[in-house]
N, C-alpha and C. Protein backbone atom coordinates (compact mmCIF):
# COMPACT_ATOMS: atom_id res chain seq x y z
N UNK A 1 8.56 -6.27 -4.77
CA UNK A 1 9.18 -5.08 -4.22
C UNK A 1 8.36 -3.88 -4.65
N UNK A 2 8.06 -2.94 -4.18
CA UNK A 2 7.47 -1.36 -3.87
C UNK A 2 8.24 -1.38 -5.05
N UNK A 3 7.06 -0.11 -5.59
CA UNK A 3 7.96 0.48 -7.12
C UNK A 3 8.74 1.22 -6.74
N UNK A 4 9.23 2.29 -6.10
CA UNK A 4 10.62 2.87 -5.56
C UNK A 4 11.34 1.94 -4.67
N UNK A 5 11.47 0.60 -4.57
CA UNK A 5 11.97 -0.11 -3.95
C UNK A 5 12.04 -0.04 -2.23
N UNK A 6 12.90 -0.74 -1.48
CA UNK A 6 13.04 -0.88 -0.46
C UNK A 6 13.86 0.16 0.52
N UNK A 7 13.09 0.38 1.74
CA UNK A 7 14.29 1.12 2.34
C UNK A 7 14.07 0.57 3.99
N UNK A 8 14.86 0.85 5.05
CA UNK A 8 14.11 0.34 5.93
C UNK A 8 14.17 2.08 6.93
N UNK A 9 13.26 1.26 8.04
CA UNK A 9 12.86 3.13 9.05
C UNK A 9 12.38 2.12 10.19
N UNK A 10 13.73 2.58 11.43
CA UNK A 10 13.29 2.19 12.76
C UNK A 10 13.03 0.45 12.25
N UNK A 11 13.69 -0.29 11.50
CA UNK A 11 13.82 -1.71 11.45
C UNK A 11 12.64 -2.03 10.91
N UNK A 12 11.83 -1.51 9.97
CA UNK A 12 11.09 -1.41 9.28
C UNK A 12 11.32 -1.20 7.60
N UNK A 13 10.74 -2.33 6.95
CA UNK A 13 10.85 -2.16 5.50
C UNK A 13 9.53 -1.16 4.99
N UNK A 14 9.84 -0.04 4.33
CA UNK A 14 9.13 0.38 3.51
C UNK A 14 9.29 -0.42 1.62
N UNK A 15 7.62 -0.27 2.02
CA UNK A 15 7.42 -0.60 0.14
C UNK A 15 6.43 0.73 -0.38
N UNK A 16 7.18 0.90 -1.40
CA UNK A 16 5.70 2.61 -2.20
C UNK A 16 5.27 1.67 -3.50
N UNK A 17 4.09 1.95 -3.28
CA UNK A 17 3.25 1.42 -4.70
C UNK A 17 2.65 2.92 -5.24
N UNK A 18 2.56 2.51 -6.79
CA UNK A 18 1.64 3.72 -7.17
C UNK A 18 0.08 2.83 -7.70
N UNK A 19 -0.56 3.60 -6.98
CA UNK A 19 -2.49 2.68 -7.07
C UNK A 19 -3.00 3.95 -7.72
N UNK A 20 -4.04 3.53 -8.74
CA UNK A 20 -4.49 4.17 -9.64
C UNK A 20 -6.36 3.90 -8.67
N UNK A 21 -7.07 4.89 -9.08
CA UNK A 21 -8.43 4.73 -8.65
C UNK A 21 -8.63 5.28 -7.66
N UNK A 22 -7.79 5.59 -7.06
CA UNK A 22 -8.02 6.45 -5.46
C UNK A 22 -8.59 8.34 -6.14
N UNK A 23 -9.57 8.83 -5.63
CA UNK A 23 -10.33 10.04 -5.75
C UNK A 23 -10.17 10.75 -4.57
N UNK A 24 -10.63 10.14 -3.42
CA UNK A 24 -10.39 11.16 -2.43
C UNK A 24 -10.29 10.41 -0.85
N UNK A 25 -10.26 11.26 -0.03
CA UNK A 25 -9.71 10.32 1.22
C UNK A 25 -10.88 9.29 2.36
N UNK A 26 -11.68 9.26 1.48
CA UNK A 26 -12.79 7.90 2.15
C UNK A 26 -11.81 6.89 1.00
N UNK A 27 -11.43 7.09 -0.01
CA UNK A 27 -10.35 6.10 -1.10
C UNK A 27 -9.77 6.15 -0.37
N UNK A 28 -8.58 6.90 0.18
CA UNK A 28 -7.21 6.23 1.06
C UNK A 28 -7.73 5.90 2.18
N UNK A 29 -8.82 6.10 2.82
CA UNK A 29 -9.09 5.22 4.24
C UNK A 29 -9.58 3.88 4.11
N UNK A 30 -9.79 4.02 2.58
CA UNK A 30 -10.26 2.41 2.05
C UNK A 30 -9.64 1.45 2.08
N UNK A 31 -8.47 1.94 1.67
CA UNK A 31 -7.53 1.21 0.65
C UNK A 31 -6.35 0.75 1.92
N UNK A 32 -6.25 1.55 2.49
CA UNK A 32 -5.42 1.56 4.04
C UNK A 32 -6.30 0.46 4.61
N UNK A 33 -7.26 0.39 5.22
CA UNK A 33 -8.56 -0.31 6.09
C UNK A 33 -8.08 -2.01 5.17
N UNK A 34 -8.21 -2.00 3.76
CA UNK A 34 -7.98 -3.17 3.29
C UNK A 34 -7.00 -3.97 3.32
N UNK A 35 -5.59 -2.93 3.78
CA UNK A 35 -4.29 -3.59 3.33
C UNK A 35 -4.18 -4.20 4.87
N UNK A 36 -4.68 -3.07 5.68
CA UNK A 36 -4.62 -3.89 7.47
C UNK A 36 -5.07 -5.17 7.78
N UNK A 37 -6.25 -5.22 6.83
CA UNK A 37 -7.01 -6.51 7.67
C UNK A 37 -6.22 -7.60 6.68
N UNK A 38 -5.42 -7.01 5.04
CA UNK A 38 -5.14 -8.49 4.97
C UNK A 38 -3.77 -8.83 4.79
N UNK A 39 -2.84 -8.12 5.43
CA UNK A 39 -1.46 -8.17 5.26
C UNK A 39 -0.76 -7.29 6.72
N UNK A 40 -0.19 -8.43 7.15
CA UNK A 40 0.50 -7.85 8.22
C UNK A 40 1.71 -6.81 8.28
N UNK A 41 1.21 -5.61 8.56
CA UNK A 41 1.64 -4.35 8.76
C UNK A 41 2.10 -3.25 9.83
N UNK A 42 3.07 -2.48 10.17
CA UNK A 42 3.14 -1.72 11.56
C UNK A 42 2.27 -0.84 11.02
N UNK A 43 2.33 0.55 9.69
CA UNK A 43 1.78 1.47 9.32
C UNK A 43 1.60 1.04 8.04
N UNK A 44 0.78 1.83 7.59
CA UNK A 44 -0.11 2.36 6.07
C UNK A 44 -0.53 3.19 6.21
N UNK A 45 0.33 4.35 4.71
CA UNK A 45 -0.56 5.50 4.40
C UNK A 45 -0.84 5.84 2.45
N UNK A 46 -1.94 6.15 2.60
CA UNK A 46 -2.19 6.49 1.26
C UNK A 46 -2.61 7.54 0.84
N UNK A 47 -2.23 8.20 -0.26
CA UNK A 47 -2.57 9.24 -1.00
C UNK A 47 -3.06 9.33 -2.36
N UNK A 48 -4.17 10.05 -2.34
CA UNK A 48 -4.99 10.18 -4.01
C UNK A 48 -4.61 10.99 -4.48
N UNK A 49 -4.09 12.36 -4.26
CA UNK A 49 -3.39 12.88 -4.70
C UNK A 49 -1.53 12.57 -5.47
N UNK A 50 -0.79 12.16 -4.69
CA UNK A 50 0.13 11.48 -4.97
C UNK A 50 -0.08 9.90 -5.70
N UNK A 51 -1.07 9.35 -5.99
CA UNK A 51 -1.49 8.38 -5.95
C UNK A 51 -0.48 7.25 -5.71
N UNK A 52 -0.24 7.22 -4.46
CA UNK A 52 0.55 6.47 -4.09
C UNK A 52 0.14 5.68 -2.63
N UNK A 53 0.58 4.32 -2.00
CA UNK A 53 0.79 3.63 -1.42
C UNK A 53 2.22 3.14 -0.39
N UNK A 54 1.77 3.32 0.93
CA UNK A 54 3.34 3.57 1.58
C UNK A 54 2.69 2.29 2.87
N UNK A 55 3.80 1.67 2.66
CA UNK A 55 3.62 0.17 3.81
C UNK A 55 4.78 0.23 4.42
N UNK A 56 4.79 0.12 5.82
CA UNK A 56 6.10 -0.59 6.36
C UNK A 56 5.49 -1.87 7.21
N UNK A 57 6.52 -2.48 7.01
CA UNK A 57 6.25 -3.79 7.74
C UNK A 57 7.37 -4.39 7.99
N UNK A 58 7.74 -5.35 9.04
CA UNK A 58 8.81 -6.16 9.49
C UNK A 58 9.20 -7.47 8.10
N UNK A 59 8.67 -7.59 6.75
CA UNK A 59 8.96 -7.75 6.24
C UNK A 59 8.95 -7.19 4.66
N UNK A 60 9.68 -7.97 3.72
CA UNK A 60 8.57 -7.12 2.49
C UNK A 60 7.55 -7.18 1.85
N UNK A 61 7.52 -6.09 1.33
CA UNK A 61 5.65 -6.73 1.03
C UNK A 61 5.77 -6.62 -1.00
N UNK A 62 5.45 -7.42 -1.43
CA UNK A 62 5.59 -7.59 -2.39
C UNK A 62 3.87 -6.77 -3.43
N UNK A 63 4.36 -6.42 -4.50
CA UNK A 63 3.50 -5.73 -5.12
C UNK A 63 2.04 -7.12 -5.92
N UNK A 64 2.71 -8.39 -6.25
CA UNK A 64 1.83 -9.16 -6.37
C UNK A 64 0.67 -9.48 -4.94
N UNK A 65 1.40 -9.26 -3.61
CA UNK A 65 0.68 -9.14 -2.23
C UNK A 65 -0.68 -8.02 -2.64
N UNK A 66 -0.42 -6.96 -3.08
CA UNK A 66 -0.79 -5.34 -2.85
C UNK A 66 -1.76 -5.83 -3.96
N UNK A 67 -1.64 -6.56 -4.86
CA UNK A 67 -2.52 -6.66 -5.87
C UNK A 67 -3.82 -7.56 -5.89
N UNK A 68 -3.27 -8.44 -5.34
CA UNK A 68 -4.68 -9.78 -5.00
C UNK A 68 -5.50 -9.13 -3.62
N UNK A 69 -5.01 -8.39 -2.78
CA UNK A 69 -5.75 -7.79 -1.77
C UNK A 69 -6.62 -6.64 -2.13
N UNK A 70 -6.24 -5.76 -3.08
CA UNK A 70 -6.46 -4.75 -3.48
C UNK A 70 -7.90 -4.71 -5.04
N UNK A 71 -7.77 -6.02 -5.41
CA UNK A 71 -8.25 -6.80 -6.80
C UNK A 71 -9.74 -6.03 -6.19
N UNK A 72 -10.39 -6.64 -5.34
CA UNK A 72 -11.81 -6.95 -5.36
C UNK A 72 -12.45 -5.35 -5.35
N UNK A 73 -11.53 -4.66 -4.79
CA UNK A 73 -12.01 -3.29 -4.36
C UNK A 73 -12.17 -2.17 -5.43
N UNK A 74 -11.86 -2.90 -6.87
CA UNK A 74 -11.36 -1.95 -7.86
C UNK A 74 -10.10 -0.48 -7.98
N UNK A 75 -9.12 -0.97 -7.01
CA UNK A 75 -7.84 -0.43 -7.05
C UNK A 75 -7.08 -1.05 -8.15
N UNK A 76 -5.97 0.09 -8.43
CA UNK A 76 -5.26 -1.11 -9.71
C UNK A 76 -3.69 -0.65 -8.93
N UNK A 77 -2.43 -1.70 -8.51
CA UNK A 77 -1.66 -0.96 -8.74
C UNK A 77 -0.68 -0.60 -9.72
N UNK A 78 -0.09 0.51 -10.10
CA UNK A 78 0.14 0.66 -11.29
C UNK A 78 2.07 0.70 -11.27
């Protein structure tokens, strides 16, 4: 479960992660670009500033998910 847990929007589960390593927004277009190709998703948005992580998807997405996808790229989530 998203560290602020679950909510849903338009039949959509949101999950928020907080990801550490993000600097600036070629980082959140990264990190977004990564979660698309490996976890099935409607939206993703990310922020380096907020350092945070926002998924919705038709199911949930679990933070061990966010982590093995996220591993190789040197993201951490925190």
């Amino acid at each position: 479960m998203g560290l602020f847990g679950l909510n849903k929007k338009n039949g959509y589960i949101k999950s928020t992660f907080k990801i550490d390593g993000m600097h600036c927004g070629m980082c959140e277009a990264h990190v977004c670009d990564v979660i698309r190709k490996n976890i099935s998703v409607k939206k993703v948005s990310a922020s380096h500033i907020k350092k945070e992580l926002i998924i919705y998807a038709e199911t949930e997405i679990k933070k061990e998910e966010v982590e093995k996808v996220l591993a190789p790229t040197g993201y951490k989530v925190i």
